[in-house]
N, C-alpha and C. Protein backbone atom coordinates (compact mmCIF):
# COMPACT_ATOMS: atom_id res chain seq x y z
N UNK A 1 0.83 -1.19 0.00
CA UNK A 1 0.00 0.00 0.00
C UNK A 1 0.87 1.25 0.00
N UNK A 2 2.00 1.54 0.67
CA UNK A 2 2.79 2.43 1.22
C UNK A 2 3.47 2.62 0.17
N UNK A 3 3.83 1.46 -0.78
CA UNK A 3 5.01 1.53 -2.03
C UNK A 3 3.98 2.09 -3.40
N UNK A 4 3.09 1.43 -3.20
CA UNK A 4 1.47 2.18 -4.05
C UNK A 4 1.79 3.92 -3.78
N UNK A 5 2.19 4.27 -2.73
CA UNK A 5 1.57 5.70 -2.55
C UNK A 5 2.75 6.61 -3.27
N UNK A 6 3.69 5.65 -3.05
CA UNK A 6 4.85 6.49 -3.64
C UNK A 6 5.49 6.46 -5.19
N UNK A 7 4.90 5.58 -5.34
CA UNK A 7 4.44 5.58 -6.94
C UNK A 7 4.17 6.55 -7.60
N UNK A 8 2.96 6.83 -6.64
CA UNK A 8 1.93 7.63 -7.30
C UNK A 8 2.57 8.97 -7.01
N UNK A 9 2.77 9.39 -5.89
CA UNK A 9 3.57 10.69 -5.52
C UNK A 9 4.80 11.33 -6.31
N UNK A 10 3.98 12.43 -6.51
CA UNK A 10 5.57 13.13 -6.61
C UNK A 10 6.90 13.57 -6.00
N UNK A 11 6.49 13.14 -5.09
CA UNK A 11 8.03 13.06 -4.17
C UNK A 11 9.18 11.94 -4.54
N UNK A 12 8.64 11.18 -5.97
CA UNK A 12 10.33 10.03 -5.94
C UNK A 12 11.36 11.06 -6.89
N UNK A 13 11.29 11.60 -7.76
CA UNK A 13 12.56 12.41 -8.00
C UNK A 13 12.18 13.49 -8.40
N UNK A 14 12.64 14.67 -8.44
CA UNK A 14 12.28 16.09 -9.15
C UNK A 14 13.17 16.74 -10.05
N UNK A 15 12.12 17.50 -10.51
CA UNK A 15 13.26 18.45 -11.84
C UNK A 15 11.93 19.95 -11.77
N UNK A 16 12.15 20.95 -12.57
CA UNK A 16 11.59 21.78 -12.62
C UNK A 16 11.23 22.00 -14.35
N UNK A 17 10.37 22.60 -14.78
CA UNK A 17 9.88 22.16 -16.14
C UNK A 17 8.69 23.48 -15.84
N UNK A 18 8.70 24.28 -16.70
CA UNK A 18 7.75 25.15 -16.74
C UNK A 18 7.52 26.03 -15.74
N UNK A 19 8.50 26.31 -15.02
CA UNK A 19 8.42 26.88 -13.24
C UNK A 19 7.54 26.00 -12.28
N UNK A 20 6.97 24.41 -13.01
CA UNK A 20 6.68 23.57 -11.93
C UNK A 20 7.55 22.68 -11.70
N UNK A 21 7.19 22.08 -10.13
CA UNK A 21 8.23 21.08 -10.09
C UNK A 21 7.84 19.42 -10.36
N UNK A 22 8.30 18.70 -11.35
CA UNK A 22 7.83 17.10 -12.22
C UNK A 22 8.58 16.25 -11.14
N UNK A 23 8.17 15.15 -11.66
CA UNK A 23 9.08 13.80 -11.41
C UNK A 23 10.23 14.19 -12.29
N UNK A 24 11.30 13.29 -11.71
CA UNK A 24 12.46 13.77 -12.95
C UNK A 24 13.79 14.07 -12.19
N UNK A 25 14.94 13.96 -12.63
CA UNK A 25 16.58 14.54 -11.76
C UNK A 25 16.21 15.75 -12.24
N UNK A 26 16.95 16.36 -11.03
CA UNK A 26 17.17 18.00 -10.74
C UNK A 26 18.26 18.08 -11.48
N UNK A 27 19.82 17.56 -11.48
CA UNK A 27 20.28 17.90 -12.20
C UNK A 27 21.03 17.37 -12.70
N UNK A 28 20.92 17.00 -13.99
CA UNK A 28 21.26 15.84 -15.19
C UNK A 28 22.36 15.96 -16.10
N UNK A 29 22.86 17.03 -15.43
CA UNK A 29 24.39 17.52 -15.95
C UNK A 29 25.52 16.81 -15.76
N UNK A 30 26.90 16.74 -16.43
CA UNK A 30 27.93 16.31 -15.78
C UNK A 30 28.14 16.78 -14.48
N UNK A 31 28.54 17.48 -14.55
CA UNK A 31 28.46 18.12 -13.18
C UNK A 31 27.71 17.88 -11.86
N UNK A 32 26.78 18.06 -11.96
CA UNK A 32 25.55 17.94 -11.16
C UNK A 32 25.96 16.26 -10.62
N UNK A 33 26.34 15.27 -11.53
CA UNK A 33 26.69 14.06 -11.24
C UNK A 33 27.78 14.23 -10.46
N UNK A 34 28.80 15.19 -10.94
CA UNK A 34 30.22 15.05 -10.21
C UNK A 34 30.11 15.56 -8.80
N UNK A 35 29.11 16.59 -8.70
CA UNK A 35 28.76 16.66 -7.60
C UNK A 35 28.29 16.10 -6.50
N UNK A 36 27.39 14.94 -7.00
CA UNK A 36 26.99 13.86 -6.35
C UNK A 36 27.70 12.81 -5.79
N UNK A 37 28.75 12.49 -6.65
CA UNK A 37 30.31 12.10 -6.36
C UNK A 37 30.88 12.26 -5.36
N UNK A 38 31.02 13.26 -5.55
CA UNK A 38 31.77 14.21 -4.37
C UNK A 38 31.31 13.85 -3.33
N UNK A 39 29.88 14.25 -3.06
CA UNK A 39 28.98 14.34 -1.87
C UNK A 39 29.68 12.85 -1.38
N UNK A 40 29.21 11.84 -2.04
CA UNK A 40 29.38 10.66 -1.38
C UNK A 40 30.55 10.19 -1.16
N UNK A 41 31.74 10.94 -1.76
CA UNK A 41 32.75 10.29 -1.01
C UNK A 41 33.23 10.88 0.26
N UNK A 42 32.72 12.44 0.54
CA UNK A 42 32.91 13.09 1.50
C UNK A 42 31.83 11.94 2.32
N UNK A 43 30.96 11.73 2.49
CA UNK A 43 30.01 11.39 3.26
C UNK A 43 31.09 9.58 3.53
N UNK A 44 31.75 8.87 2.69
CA UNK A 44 32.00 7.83 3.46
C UNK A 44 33.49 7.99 4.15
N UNK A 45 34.09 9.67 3.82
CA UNK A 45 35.12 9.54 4.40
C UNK A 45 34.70 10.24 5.61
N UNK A 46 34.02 10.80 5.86
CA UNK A 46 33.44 11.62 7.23
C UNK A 46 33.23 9.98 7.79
N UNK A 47 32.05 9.70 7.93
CA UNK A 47 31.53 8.20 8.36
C UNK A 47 33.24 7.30 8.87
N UNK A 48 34.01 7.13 7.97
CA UNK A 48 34.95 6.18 7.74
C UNK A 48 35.94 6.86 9.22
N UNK A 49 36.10 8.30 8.99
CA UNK A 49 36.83 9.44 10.14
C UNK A 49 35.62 8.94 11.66
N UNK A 50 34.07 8.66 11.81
CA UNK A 50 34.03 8.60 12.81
C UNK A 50 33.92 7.39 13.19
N UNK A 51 33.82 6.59 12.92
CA UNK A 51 34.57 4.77 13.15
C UNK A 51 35.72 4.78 13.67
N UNK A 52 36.57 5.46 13.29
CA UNK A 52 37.80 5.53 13.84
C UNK A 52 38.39 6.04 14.82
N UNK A 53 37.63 7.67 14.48
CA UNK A 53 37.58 8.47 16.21
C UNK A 53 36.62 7.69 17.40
N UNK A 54 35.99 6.79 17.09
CA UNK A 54 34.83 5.81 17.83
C UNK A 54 35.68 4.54 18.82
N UNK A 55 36.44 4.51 18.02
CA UNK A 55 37.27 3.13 18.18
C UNK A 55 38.29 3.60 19.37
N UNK A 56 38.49 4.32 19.06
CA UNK A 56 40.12 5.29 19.40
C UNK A 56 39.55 5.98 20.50
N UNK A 57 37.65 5.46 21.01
CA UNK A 57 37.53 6.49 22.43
C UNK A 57 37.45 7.57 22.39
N UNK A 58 37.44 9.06 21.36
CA UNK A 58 37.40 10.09 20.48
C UNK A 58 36.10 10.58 20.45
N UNK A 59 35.95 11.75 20.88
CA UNK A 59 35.09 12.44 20.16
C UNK A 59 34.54 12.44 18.61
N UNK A 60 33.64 11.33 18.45
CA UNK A 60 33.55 11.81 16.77
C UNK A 60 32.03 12.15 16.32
N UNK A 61 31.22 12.31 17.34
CA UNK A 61 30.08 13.18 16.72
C UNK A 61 30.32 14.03 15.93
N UNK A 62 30.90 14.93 15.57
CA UNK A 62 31.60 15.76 14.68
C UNK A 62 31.35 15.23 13.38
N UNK A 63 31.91 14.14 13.58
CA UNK A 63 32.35 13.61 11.97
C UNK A 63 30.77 12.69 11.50
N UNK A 64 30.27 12.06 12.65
CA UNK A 64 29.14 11.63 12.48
C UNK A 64 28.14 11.92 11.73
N UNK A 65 27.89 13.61 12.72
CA UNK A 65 26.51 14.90 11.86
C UNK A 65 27.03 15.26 10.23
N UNK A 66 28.48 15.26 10.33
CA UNK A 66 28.22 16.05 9.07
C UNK A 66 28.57 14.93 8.34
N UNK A 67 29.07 13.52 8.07
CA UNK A 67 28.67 12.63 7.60
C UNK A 67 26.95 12.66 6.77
N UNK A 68 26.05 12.38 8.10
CA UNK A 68 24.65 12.79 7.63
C UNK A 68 23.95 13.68 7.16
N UNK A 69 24.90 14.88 7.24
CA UNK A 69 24.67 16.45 6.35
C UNK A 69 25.14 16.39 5.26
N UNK A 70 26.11 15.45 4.88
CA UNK A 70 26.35 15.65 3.47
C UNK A 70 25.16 14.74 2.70
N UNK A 71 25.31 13.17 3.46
CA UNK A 71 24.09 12.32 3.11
C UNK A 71 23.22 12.83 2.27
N UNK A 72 22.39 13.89 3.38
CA UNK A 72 20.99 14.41 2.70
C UNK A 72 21.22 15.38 1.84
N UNK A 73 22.61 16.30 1.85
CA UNK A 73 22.28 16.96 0.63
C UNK A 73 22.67 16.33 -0.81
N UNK A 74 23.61 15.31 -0.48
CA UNK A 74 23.84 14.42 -1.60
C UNK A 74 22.47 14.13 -2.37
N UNK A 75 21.50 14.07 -1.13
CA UNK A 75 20.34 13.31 -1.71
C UNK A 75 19.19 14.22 -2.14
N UNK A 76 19.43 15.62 -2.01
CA UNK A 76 18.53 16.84 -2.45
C UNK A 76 19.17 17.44 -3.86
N UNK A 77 20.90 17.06 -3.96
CA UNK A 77 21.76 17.49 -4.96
C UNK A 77 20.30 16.68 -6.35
N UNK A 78 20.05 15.60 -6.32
CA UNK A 78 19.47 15.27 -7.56
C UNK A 78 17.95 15.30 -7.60
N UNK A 79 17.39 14.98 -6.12
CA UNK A 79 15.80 15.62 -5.85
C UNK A 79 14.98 16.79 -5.84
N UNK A 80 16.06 17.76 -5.48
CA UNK A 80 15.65 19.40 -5.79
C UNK A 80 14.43 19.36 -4.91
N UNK A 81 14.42 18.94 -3.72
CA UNK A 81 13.47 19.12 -2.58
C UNK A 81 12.93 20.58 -2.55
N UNK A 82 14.18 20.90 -2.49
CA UNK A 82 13.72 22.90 -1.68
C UNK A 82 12.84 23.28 -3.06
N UNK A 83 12.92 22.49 -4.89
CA UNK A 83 11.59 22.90 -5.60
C UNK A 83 10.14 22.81 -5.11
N UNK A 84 10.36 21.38 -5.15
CA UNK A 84 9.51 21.54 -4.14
C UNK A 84 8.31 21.50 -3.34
N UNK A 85 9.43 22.26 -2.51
CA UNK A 85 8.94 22.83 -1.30
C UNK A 85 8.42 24.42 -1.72
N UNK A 86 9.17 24.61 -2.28
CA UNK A 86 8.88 26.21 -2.68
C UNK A 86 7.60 26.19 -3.36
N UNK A 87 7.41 25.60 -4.34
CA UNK A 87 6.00 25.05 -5.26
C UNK A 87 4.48 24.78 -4.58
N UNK A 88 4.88 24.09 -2.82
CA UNK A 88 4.13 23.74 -1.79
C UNK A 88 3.40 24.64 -1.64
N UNK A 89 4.35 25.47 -1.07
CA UNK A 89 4.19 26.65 -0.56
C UNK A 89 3.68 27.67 -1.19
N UNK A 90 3.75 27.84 -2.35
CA UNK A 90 3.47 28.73 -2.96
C UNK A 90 1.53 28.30 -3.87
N UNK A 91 1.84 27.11 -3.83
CA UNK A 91 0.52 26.28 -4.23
C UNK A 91 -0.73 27.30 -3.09
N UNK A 92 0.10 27.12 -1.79
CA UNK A 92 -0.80 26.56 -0.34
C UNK A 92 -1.12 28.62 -0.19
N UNK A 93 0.12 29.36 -0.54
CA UNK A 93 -0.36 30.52 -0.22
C UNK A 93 -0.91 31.58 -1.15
N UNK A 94 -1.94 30.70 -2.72
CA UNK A 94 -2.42 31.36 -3.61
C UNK A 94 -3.80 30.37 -3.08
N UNK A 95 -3.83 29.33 -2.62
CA UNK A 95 -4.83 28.67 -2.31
C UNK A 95 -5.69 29.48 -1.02
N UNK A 96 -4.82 29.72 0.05
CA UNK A 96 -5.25 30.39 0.87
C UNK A 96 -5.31 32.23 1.41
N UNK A 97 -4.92 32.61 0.04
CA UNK A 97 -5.01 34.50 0.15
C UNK A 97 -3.77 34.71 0.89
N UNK A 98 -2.80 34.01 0.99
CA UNK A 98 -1.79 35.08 1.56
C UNK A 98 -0.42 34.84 0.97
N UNK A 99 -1.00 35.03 -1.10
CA UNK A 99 0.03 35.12 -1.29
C UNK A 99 1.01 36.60 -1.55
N UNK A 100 0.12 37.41 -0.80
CA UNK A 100 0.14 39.35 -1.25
C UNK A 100 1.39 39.40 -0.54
N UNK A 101 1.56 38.73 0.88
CA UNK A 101 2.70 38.42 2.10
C UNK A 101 3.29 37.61 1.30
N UNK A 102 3.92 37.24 0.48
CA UNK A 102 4.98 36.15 0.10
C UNK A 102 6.35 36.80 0.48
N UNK A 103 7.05 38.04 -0.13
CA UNK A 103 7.91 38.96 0.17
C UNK A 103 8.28 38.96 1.90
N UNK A 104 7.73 39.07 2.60
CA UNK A 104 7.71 39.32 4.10
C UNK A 104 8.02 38.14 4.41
N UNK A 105 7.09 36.73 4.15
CA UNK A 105 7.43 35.58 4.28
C UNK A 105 8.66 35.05 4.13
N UNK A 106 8.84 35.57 2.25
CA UNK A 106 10.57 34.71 2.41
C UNK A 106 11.39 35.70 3.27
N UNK A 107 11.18 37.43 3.28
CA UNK A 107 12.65 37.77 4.29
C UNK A 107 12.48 36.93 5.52
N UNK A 108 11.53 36.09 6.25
CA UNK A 108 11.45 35.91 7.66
C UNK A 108 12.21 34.52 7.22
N UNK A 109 11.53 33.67 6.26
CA UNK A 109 12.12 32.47 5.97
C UNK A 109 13.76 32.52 5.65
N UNK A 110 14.33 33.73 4.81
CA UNK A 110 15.74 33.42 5.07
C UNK A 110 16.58 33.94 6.26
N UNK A 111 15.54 34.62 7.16
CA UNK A 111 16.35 35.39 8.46
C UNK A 111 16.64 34.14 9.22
N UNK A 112 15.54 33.49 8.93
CA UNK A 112 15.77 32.19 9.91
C UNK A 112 16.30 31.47 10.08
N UNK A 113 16.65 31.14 8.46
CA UNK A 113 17.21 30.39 7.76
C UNK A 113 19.16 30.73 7.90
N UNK A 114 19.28 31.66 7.85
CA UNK A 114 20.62 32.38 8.24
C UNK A 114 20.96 32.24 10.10
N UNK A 115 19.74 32.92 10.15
CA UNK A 115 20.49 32.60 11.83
C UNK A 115 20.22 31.19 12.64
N UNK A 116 19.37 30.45 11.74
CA UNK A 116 19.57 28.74 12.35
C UNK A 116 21.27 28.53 11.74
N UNK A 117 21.36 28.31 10.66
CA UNK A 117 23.00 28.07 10.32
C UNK A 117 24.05 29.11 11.02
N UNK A 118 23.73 30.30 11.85
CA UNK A 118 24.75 30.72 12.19
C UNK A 118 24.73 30.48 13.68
N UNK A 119 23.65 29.46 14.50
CA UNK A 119 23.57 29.29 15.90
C UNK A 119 24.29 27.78 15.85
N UNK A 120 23.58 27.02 14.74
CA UNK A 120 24.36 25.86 14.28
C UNK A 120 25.83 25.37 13.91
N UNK A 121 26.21 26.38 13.38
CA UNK A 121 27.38 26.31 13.47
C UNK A 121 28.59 27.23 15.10
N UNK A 122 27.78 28.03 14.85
CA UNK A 122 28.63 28.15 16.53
C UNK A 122 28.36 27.23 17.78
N UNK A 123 27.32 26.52 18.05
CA UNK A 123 26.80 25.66 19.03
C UNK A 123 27.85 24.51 18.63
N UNK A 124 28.55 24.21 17.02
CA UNK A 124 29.37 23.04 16.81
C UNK A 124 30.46 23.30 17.33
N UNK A 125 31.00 24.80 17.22
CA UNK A 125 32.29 25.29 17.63
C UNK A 125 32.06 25.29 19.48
N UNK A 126 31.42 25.46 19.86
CA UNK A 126 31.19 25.25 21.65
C UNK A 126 31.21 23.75 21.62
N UNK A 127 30.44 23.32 21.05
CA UNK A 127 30.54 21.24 21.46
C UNK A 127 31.59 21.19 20.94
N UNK A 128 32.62 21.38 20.24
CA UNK A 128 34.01 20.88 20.11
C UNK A 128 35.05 21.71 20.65
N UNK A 129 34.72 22.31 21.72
CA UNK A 129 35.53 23.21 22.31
C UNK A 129 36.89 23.82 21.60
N UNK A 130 38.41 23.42 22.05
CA UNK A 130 39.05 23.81 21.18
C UNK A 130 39.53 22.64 20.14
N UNK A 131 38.97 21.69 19.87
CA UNK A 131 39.37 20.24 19.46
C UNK A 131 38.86 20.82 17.85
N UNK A 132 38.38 21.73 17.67
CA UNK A 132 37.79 22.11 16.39
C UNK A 132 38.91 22.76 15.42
N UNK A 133 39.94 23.34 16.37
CA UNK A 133 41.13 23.55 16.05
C UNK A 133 41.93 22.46 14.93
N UNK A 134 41.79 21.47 15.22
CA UNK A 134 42.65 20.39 14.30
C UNK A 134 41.65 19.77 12.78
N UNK A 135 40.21 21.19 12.87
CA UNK A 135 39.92 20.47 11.94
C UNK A 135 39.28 21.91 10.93
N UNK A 136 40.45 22.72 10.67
CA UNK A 136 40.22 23.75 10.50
C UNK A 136 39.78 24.05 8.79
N UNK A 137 40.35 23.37 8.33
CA UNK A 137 39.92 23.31 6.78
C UNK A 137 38.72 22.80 6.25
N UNK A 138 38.43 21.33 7.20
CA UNK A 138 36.54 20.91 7.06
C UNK A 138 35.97 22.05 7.31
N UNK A 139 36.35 23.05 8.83
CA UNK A 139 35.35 24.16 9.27
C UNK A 139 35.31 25.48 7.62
N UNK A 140 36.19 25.60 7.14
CA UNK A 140 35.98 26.87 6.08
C UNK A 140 35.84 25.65 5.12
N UNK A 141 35.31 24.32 4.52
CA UNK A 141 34.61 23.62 3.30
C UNK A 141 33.00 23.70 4.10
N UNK A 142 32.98 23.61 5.44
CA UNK A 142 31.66 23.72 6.11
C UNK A 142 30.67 24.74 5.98
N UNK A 143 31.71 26.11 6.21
CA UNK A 143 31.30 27.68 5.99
C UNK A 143 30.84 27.79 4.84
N UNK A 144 31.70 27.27 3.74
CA UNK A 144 31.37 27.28 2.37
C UNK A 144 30.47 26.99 2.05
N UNK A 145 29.87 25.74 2.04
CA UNK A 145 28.52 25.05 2.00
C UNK A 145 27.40 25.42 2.62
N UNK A 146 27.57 25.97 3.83
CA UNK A 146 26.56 26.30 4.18
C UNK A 146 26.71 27.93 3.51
N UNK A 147 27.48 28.49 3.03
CA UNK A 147 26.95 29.56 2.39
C UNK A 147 26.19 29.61 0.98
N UNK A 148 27.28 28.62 0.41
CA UNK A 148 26.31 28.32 -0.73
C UNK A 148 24.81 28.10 -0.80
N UNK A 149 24.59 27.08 0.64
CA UNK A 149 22.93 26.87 0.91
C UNK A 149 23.00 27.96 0.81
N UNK A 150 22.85 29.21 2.03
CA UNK A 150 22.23 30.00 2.06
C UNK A 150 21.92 30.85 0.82
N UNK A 151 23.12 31.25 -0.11
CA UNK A 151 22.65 31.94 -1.23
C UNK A 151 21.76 31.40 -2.26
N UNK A 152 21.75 30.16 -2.22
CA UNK A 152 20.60 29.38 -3.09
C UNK A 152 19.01 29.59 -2.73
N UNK A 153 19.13 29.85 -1.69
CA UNK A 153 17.99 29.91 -0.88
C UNK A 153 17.17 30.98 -0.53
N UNK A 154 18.31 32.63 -0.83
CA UNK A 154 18.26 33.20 -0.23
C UNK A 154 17.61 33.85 -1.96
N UNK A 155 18.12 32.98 -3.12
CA UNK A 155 17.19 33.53 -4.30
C UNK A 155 17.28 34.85 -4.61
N UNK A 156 18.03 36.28 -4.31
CA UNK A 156 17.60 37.49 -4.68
C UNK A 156 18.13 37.47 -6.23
N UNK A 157 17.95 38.27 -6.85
CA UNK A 157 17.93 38.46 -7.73
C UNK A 157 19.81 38.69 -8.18
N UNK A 158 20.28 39.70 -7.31
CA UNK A 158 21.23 40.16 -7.61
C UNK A 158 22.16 38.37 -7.09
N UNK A 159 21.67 37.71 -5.64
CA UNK A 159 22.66 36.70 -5.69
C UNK A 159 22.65 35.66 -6.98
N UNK A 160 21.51 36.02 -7.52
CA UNK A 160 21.51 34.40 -8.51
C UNK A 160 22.32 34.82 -9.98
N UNK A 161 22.22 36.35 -10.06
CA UNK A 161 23.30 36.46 -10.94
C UNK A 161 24.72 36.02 -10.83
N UNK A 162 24.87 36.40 -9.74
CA UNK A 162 26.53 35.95 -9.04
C UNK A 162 26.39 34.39 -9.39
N UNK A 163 25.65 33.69 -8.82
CA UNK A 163 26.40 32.32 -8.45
C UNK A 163 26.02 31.64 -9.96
N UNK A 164 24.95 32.20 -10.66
CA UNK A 164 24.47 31.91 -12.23
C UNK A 164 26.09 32.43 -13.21
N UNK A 165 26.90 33.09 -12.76
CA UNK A 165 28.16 33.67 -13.46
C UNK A 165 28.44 32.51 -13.96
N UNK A 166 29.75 32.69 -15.02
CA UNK A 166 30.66 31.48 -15.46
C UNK A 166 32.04 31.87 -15.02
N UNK A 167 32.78 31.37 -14.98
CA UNK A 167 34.49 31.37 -14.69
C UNK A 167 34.89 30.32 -15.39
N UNK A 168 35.99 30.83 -16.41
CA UNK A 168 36.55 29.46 -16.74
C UNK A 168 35.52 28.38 -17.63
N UNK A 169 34.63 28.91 -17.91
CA UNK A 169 33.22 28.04 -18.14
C UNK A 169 32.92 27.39 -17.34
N UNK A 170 32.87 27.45 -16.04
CA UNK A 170 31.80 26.95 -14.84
C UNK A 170 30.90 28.23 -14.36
N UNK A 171 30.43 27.60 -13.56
CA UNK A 171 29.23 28.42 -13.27
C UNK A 171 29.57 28.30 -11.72
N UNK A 172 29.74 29.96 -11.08
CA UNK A 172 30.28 30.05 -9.73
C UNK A 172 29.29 29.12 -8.51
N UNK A 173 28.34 28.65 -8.96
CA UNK A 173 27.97 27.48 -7.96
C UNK A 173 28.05 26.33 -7.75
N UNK A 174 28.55 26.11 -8.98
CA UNK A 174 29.39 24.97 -9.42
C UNK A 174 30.60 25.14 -8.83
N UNK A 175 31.50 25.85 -8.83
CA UNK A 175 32.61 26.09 -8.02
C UNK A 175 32.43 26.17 -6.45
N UNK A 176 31.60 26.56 -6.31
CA UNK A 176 31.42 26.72 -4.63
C UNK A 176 31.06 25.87 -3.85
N UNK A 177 30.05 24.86 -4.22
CA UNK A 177 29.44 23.54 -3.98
C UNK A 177 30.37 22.69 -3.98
N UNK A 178 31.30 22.36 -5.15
CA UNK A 178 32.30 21.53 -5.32
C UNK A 178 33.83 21.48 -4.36
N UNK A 179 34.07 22.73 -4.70
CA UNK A 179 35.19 23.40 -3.90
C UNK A 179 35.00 23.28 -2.40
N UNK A 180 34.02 23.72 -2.00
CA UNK A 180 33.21 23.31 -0.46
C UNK A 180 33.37 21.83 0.05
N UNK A 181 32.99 20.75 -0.92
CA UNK A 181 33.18 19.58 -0.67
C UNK A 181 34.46 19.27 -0.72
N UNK A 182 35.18 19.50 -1.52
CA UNK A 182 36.87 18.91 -1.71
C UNK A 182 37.65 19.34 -0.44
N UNK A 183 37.35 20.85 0.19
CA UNK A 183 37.78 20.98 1.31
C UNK A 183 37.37 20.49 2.50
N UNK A 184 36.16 19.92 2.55
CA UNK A 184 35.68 19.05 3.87
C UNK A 184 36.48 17.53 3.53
N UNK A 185 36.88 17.25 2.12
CA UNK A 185 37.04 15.93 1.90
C UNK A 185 38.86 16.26 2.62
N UNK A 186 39.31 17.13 1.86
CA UNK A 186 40.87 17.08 2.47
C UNK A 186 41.06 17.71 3.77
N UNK A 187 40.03 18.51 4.42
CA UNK A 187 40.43 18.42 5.62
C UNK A 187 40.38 17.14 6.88
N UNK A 188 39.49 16.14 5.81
CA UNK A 188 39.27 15.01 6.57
C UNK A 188 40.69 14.22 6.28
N UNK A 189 40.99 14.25 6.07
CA UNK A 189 42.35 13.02 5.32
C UNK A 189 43.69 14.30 6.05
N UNK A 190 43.67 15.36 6.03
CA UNK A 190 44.63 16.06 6.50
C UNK A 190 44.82 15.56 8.43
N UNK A 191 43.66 15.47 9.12
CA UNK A 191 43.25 15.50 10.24
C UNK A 191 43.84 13.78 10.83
N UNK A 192 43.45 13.34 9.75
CA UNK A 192 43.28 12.15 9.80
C UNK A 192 45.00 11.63 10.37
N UNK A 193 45.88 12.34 10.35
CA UNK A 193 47.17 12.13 10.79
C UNK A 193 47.35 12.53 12.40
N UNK A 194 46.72 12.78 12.50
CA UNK A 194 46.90 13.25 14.07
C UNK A 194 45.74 13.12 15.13
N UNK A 195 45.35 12.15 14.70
CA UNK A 195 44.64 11.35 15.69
C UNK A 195 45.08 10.65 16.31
């Protein structure tokens, strides 16, 4: 019955098509794949880093969470959840008259959205007291990523030009996403000596 429902649902993969959001990969690019790549090898070398700090008696919640933070965005990199969600939402607040407030809505939604990632990440820097010290290059691939979320999210007009740019023929979110990951991946393998 349950596998029936999801069948039927549009929640098994997404893409965007007409400013709605379909069944379908989000993003079907090379890239978009290499990105996915990425994600997952960061995600089994995080995982692989807290087995080890586990073993060794170690603090490795650390390596644990963001193990499972990369997980899920690995797994939004090709679902395009936050479409959506945005689509939901936007369905739910032309359905119910308050889509005149949409503007007000998203500034509150990205205020929130900014200062959950900026309590989140300092609450990580207090739970790892100064031990966060030896893992200083994951922390600025961490910053990264979560900035990138945020500017994806944060949708203005002027950011989506920026990260919509090319360099080199990439496209600066492509660089930032990627680059973000390679530095959580080598600060894991850098760290990884001095345990």
């Amino acid at each position: 019955m349950s596998a029936n429902f999801l069948f039927q649902s549009n929640l098994i993969l997404a893409s965007s098509e007409d400013g709605r959001w379909h069944a379908g990969i989000g993003d079907p690019t090379i890239f978009g794949w290499i990105t996915v790549l990425f994600y997952l090898i960061a995600v089994v070398q995080c995982g692989f880093k807290a087995i080890l700090l586990k073993n060794h008696g170690k603090n490795y919640y650390f390596w644990l969470y963001l193990a499972v933070f990369l997980f899920l965005l690995c797994i939004n990199k090709q679902l395009d959840l936050q479409s959506w969600l945005t689509q939901s939402v936007r369905d739910s607040a032309l359905a119910h008259g308050w889509y005149e407030y949409r503007r007000s809505l998203q500034a509150a939604f990205i205020a929130i959205l900014g200062l959950g990632m900026m309590f989140t990440l300092v609450g990580l820097r207090i739970f790892l007291a100064n031990s966060w010290r030896q893992h200083k290059l994951t922390w600025v691939g961490i910053v990264l990523l979560c900035t990138f979320i945020f500017m994806r999210a944060a949708s203005f007009h002027h950011l989506d030009l920026f990260i919509n740019h090319h360099i080199l023929g990439l496209r600066v979110n492509v660089m930032l996403e990627i680059g973000a990951i390679l530095l959580i991946i080598l600060g894991s393998l850098i760290n990884k000596k001095r345990m």
